[in-house]
Protein backbone atom coordinates (compact mmCIF):
# COMPACT_ATOMS: atom_id res chain seq x y z
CA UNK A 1 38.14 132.31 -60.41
CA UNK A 2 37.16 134.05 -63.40
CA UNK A 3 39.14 134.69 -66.54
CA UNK A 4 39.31 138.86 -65.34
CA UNK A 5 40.20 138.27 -62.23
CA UNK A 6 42.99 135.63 -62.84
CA UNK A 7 44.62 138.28 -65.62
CA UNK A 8 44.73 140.80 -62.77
CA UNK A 9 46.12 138.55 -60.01
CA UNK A 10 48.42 137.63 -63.03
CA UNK A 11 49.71 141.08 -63.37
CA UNK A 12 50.07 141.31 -59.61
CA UNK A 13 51.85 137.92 -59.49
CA UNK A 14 54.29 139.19 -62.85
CA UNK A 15 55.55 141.86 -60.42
CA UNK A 16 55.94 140.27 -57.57
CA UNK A 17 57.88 137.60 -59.45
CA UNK A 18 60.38 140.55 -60.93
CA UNK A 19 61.01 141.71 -57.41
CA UNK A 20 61.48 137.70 -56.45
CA UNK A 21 64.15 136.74 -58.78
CA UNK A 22 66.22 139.71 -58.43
CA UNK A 23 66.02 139.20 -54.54
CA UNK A 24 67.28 135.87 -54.92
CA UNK A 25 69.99 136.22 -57.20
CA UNK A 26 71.13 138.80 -54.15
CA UNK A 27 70.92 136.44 -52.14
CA UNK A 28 73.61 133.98 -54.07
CA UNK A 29 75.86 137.55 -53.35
CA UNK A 30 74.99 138.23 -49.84
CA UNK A 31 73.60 136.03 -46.29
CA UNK A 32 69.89 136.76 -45.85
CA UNK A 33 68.57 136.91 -42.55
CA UNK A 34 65.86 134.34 -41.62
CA UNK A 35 62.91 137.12 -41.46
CA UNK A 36 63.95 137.57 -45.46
CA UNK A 37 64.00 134.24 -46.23
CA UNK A 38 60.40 133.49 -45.01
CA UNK A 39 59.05 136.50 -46.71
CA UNK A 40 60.78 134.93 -49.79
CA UNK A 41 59.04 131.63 -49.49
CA UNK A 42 55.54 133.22 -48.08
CA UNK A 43 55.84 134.93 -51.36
CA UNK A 44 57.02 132.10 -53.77
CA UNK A 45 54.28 130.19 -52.13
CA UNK A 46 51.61 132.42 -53.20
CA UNK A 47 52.77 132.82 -56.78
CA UNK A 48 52.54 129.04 -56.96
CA UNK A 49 49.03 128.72 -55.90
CA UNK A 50 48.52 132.35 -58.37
CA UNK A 51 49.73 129.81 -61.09
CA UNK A 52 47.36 127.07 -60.41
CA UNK A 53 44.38 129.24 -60.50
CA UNK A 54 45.28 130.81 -63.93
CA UNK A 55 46.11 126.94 -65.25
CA UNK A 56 42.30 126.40 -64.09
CA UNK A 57 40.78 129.52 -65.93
CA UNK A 58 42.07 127.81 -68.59
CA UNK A 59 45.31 130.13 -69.33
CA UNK A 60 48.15 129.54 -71.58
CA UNK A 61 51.57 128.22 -69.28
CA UNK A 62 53.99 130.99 -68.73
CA UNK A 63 57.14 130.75 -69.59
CA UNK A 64 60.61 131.83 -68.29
CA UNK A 65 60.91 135.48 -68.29
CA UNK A 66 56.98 136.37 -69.10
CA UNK A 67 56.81 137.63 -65.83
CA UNK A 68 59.92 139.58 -66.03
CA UNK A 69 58.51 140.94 -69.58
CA UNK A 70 55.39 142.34 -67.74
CA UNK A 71 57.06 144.45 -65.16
CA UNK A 72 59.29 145.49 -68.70
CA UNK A 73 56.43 146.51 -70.55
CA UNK A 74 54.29 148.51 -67.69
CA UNK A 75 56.14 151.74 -69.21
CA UNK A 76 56.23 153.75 -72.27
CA UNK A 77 59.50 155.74 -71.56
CA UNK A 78 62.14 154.14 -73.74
CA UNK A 79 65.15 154.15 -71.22
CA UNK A 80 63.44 152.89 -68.50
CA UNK A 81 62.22 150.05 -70.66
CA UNK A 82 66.24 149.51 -71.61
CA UNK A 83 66.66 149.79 -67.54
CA UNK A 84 64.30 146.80 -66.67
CA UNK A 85 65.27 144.50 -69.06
CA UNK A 86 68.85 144.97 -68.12
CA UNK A 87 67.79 144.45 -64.73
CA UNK A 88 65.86 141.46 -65.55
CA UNK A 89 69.24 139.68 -67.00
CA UNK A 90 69.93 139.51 -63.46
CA UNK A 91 67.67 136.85 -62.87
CA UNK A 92 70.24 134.61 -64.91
CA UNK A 93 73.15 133.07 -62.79
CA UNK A 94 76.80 134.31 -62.73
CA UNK A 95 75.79 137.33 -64.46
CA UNK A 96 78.34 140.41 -64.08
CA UNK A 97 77.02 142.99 -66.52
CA UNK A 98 74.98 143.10 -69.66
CA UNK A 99 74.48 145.21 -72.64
CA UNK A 100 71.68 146.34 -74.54
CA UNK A 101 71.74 147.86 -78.01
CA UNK A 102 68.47 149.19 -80.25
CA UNK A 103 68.35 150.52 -83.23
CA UNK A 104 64.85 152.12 -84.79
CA UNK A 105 63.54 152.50 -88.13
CA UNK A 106 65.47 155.81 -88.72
CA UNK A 107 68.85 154.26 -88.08
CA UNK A 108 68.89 155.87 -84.77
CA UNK A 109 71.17 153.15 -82.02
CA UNK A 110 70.60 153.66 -78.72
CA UNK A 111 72.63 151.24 -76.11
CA UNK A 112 72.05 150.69 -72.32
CA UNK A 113 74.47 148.64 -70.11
CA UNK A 114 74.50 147.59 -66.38
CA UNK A 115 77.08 145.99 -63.85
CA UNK A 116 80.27 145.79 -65.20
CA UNK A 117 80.21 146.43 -68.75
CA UNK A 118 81.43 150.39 -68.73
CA UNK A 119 79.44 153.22 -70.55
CA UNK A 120 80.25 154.22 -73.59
CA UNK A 121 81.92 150.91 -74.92
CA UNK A 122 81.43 150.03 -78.62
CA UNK A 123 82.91 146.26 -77.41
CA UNK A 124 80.18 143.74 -77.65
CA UNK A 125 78.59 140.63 -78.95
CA UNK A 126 76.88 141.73 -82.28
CA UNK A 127 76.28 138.25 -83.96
CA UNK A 128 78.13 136.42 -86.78
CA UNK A 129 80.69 138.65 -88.50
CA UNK A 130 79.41 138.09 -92.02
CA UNK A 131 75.90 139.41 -90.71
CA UNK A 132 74.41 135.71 -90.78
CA UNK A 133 70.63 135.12 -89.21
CA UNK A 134 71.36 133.46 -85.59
CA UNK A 135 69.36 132.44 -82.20
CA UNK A 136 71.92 132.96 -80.11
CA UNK A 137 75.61 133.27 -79.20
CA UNK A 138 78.78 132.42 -76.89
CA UNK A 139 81.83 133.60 -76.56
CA UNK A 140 84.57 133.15 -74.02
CA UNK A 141 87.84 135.70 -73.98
CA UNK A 142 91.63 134.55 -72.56
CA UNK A 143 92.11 137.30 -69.70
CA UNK A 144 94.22 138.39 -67.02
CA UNK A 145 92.41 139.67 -63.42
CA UNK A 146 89.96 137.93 -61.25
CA UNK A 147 87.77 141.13 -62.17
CA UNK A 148 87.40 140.82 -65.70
CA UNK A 149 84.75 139.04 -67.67
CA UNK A 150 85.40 136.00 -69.36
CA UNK A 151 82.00 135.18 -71.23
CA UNK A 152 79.79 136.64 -72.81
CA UNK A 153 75.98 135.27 -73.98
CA UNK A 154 73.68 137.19 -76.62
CA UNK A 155 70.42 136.71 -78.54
CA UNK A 156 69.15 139.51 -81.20
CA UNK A 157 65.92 141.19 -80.89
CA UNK A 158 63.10 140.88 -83.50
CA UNK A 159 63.85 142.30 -87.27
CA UNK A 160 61.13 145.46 -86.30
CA UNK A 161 63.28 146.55 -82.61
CA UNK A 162 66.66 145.33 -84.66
CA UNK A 163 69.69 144.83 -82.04
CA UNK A 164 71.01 142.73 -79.39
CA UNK A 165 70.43 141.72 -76.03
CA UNK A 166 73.65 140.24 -74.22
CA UNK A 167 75.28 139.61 -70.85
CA UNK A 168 78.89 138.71 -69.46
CA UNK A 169 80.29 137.04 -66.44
CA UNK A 170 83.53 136.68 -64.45
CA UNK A 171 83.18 132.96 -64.46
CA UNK A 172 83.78 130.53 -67.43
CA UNK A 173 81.61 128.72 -69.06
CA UNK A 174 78.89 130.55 -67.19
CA UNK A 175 76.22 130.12 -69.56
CA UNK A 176 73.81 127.01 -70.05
CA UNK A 177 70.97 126.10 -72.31
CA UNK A 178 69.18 127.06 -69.52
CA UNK A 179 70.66 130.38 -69.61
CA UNK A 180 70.40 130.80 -73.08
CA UNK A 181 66.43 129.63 -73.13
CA UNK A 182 65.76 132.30 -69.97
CA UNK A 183 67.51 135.30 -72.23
CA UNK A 184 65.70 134.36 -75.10
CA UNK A 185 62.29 134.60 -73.17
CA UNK A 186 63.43 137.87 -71.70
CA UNK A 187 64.28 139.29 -75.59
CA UNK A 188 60.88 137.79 -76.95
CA UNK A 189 59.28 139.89 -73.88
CA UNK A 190 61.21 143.13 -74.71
CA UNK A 191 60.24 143.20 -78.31
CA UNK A 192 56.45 144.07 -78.00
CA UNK A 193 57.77 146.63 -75.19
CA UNK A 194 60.00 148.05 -77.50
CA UNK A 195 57.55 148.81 -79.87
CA UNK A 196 55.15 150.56 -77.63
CA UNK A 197 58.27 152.49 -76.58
CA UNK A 198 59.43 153.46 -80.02
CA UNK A 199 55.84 154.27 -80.74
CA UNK A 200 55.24 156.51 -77.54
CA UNK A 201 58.56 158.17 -78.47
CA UNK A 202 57.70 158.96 -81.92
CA UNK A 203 54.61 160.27 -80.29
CA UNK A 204 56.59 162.66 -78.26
CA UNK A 205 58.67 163.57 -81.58
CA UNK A 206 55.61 164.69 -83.41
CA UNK A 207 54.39 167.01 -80.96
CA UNK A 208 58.26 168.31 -80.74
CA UNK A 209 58.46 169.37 -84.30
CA UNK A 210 56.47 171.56 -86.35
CA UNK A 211 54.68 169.17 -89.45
CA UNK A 212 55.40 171.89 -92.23
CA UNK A 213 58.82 173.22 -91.85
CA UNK A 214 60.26 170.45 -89.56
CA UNK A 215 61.76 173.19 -86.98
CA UNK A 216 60.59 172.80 -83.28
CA UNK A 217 57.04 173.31 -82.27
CA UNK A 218 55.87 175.76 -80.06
CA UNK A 219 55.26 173.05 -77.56
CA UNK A 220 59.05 172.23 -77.58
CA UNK A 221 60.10 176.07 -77.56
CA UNK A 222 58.17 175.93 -74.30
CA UNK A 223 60.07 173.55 -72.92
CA UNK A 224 63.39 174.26 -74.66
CA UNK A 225 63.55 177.95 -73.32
CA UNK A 226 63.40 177.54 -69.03
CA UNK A 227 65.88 174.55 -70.03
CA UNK A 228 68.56 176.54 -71.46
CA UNK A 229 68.28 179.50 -69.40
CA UNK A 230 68.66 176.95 -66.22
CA UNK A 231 71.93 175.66 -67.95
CA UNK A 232 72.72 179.45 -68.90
CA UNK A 233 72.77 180.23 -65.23
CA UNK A 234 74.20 176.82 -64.06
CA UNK A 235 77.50 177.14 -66.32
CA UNK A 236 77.83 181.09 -65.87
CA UNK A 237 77.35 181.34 -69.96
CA UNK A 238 76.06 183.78 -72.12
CA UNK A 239 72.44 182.63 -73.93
CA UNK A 240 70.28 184.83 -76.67
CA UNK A 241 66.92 184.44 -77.87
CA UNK A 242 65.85 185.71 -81.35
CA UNK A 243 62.00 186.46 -82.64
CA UNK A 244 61.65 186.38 -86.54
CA UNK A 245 58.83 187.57 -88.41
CA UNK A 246 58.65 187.23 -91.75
CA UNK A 247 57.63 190.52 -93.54
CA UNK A 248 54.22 190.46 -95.32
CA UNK A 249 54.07 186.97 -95.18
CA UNK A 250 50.30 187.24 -96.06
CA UNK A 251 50.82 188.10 -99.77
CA UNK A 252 52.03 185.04 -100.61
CA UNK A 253 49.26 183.27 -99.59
CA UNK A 254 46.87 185.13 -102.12
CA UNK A 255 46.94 186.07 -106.12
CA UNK A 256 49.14 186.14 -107.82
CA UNK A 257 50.41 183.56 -105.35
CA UNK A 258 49.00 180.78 -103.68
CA UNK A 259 48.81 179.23 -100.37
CA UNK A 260 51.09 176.31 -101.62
CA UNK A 261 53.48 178.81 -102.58
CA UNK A 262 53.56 180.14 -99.00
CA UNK A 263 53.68 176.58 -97.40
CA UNK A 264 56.87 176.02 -100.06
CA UNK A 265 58.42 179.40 -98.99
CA UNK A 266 57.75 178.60 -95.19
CA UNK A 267 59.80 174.94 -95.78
CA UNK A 268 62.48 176.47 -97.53
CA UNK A 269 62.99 178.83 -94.66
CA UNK A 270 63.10 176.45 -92.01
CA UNK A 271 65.72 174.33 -94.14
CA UNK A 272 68.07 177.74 -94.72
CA UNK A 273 67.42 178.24 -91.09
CA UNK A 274 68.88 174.69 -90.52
CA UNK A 275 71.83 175.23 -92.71
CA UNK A 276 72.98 178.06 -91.03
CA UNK A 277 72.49 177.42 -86.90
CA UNK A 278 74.96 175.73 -85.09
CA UNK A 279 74.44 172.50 -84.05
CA UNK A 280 73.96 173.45 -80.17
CA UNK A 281 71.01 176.40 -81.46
CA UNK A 282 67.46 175.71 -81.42
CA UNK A 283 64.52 177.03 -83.70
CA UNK A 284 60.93 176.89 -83.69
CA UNK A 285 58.18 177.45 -85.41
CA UNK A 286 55.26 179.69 -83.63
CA UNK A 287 52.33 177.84 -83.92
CA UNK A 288 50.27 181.46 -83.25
CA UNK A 289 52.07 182.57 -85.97
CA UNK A 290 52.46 180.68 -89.21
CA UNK A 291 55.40 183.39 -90.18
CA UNK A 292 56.82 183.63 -86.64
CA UNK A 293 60.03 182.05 -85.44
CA UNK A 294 62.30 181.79 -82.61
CA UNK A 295 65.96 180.66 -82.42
CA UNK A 296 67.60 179.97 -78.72
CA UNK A 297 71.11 180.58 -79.13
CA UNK A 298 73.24 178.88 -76.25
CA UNK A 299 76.65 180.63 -75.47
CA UNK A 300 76.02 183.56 -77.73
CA UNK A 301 76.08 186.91 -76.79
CA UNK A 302 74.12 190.05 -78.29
CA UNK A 303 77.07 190.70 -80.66
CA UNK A 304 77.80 187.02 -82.11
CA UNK A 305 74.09 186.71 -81.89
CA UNK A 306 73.79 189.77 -84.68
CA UNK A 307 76.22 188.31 -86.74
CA UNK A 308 74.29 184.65 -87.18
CA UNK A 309 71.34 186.88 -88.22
CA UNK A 310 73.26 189.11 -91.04
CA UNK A 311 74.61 185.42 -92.15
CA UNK A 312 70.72 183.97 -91.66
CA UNK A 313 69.69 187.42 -93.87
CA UNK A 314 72.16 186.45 -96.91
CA UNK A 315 71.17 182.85 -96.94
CA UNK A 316 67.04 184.20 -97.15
CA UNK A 317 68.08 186.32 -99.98
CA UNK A 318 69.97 183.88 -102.13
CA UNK A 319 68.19 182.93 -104.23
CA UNK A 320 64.72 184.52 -102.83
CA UNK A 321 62.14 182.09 -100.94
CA UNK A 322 60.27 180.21 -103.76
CA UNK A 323 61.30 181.99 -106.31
CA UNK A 324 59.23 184.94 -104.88
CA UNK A 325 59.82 187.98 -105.95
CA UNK A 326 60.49 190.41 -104.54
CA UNK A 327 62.44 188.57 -102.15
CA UNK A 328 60.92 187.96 -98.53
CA UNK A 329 62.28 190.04 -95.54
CA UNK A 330 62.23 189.52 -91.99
CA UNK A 331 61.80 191.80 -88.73
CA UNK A 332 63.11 190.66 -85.77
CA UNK A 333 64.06 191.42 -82.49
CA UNK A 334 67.07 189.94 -80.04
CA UNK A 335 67.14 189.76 -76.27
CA UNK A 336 70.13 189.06 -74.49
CA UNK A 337 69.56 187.00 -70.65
CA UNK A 338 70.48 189.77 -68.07
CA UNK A 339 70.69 189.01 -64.45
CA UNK A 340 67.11 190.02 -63.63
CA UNK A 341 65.59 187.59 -66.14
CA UNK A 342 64.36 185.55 -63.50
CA UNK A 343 61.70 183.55 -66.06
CA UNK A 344 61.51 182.91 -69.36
CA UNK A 345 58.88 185.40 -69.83
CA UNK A 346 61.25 188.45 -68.99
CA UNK A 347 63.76 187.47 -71.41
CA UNK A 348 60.61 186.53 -73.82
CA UNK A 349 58.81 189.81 -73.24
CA UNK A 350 62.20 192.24 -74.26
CA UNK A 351 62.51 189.69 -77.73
CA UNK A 352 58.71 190.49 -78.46
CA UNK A 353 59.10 194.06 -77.65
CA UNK A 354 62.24 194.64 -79.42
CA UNK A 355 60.57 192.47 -82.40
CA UNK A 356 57.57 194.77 -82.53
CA UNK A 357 59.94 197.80 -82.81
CA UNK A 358 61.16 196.39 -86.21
CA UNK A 359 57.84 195.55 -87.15
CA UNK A 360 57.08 199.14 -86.94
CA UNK A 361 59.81 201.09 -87.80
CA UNK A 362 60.12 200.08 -91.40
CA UNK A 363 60.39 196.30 -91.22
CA UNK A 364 63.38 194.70 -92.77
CA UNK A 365 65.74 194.88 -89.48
CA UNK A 366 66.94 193.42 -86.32
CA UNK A 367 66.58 195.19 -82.98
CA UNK A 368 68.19 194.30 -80.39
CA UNK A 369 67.14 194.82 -76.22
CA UNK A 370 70.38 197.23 -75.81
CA UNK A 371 68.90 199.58 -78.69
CA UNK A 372 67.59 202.97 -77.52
CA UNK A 373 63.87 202.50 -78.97
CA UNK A 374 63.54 199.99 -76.61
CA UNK A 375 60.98 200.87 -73.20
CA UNK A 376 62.57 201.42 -70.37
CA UNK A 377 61.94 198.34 -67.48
């Protein structure tokens, strides 16, 4: 067999050996019929001959939990990459839950568990208390109830995915070197999926946020907006959507300005815009429009939604954008979801409409879809 084809009965084998090991720690748990058990060594049977023919192409030997690590690594999506390597602690004996915790470069933690170790928990094995390099750790706990768990096993992840990898049992003294070699495989195999996940999700970030003034891109307002009306009309909740324009942008971008003058006016507005939003509203940048905005405003209706925009004008005027004088306005208009907004575009359309009203009639205002300029639908 060639060197090609034993990778890609590898990667067949890798997932077949996932589905094995789970299957027979079940099988510690439960009676398995005889058809089961056949199919279980028909299958072990052929992994062992799939390992033989690599060995002959001249492969590297596997170790524990590289096949566990491939079926880890075939996504990008961060939490299902927590799910499978949570899932792959399973393949470990005596284990009753386990606990994953991440952090990424930004400081951002994000924790998975499974079994028995409850969501939300902060409880866990986090290494040495005084923050000391380690390979791995045990601990045991004094408890009452047949149900609880007694012991506890972790390893940490590399210094570039920093966190922990750890799982508990009912039983004590559950854990072996065996166990602890097996976990460590399984962390040395999450690492490099980790990173593909991190990098996949940054990714994803990028082409969520707009480069210049770090608000949401138009990509993510087209995602954001059917979202919250959904939830809107799930809860029963008032929702509001606001289009900004910023008046005569244009000048700023020419003598006696410049264009980096606009780029540092357009920043400064998207951090005032920031500052003043709630911390459940939304805004994006129009990527049509380089001096276009939209801000989704969950649980808002017309009239608190007109009072965040008088606060939004004050902070734009104090001191002006960039030192620009005189001081940049904004025309806007604000659309309130009615009953017949059955799509985003309905609710989108009235915002543009009511915008373009502003835009017209004088600039330097808000309009809003209950005003009596507006056309009649």
């Amino acid at each position: 067999m060639g060197i090609t084809t034993a990778v890609v009965v590898a990667t067949f084998g890798a997932i077949c050996v996932a589905g094995v090991l789970v299957a027979l720690w079940a099988a510690v748990r439960r009676p398995l019929d005889a058809r089961v058990i056949e199919a279980l060594e028909l299958v072990d049977g052929r992994l062992a001959a799939i390992d033989e023919q690599i060995w002959a192409a001249g492969q590297p030997q596997r170790e524990p939990g590289d096949s566990l690590g491939d079926a880890i690594g075939s996504t990008l999506e961060l939490e299902a990459v927590l799910q499978r390597a949570l899932a792959a602690t399973e393949a470990l004996p005596a284990v009753d839950g386990s606990r994953l915790s991440v952090r990424r470069t930004d400081g951002t933690v994000t924790t998975a568990v499974r079994g028995s170790v409850a969501a939300g928990t902060t409880a866990g094995l986090d290494g040495p208390p005084d923050g000391g390099t380690y390979v791995s750790g045990i601990a045991s706990w004094d408890v009452e109830g047949w149900n609880a768990l007694r012991t506890g096993l972790v390893v940490p992840l590399g210094p570039d995915c920093s966190g922990t990898l750890a799982v508990y049992s009912r039983l004590e003294k559950a854990f072996d070197s065996d166990a602890v070699h097996l976990l460590e495989a399984i962390a040395r195999r999450l690492e490099p999926a980790l990173q593909n996940a991190f990098r996949y999700l940054e990714v994803q970030e990028l082409a969520a946020t707009d480069a210049l003034t770090g608000l949401g891109s138009a990509l993510a307002f087209a995602e954001a907006l059917p979202r919250e009306i959904s939830a809107a009309r799930r809860h029963g909740r008032p929702l509001c959507l606001l289009q900004i324009d910023l008046d005569d942008f244009g000048r700023l971008n020419k003598p006696p300005h410049s264009l980096e003058v606009g780029n540092t006016a357009l920043i400064e507005f998207g951090a005032r815009v920031r500052a003043t939003i709630r911390g459940s509203d939304t805004a994006f940048r129009n990527s049509g429009g380089a001096d276009e905005f939209f801000l989704i405003l969950p649980e808002t209706t017309r009239e608190e939604a007109k009072l965040l925009y008088r606060r939004l004008e004050f902070e734009l005027a104090t001191p002006p954008l960039a030192g620009v004088d005189p001081t940049v306005t904004m025309s806007s208009g604000l659309a309130e979801l009615r009953a017949g907004d059955d799509k985003e575009e309905t609710l989108r359309r009235r915002a543009g409409l009511a915008q373009g009203i502003a835009k017209t009639h004088g600039k330097n205002q808000l309009v809003a879809d209950d005003d009596g300029r507006m056309p009649s639908e």
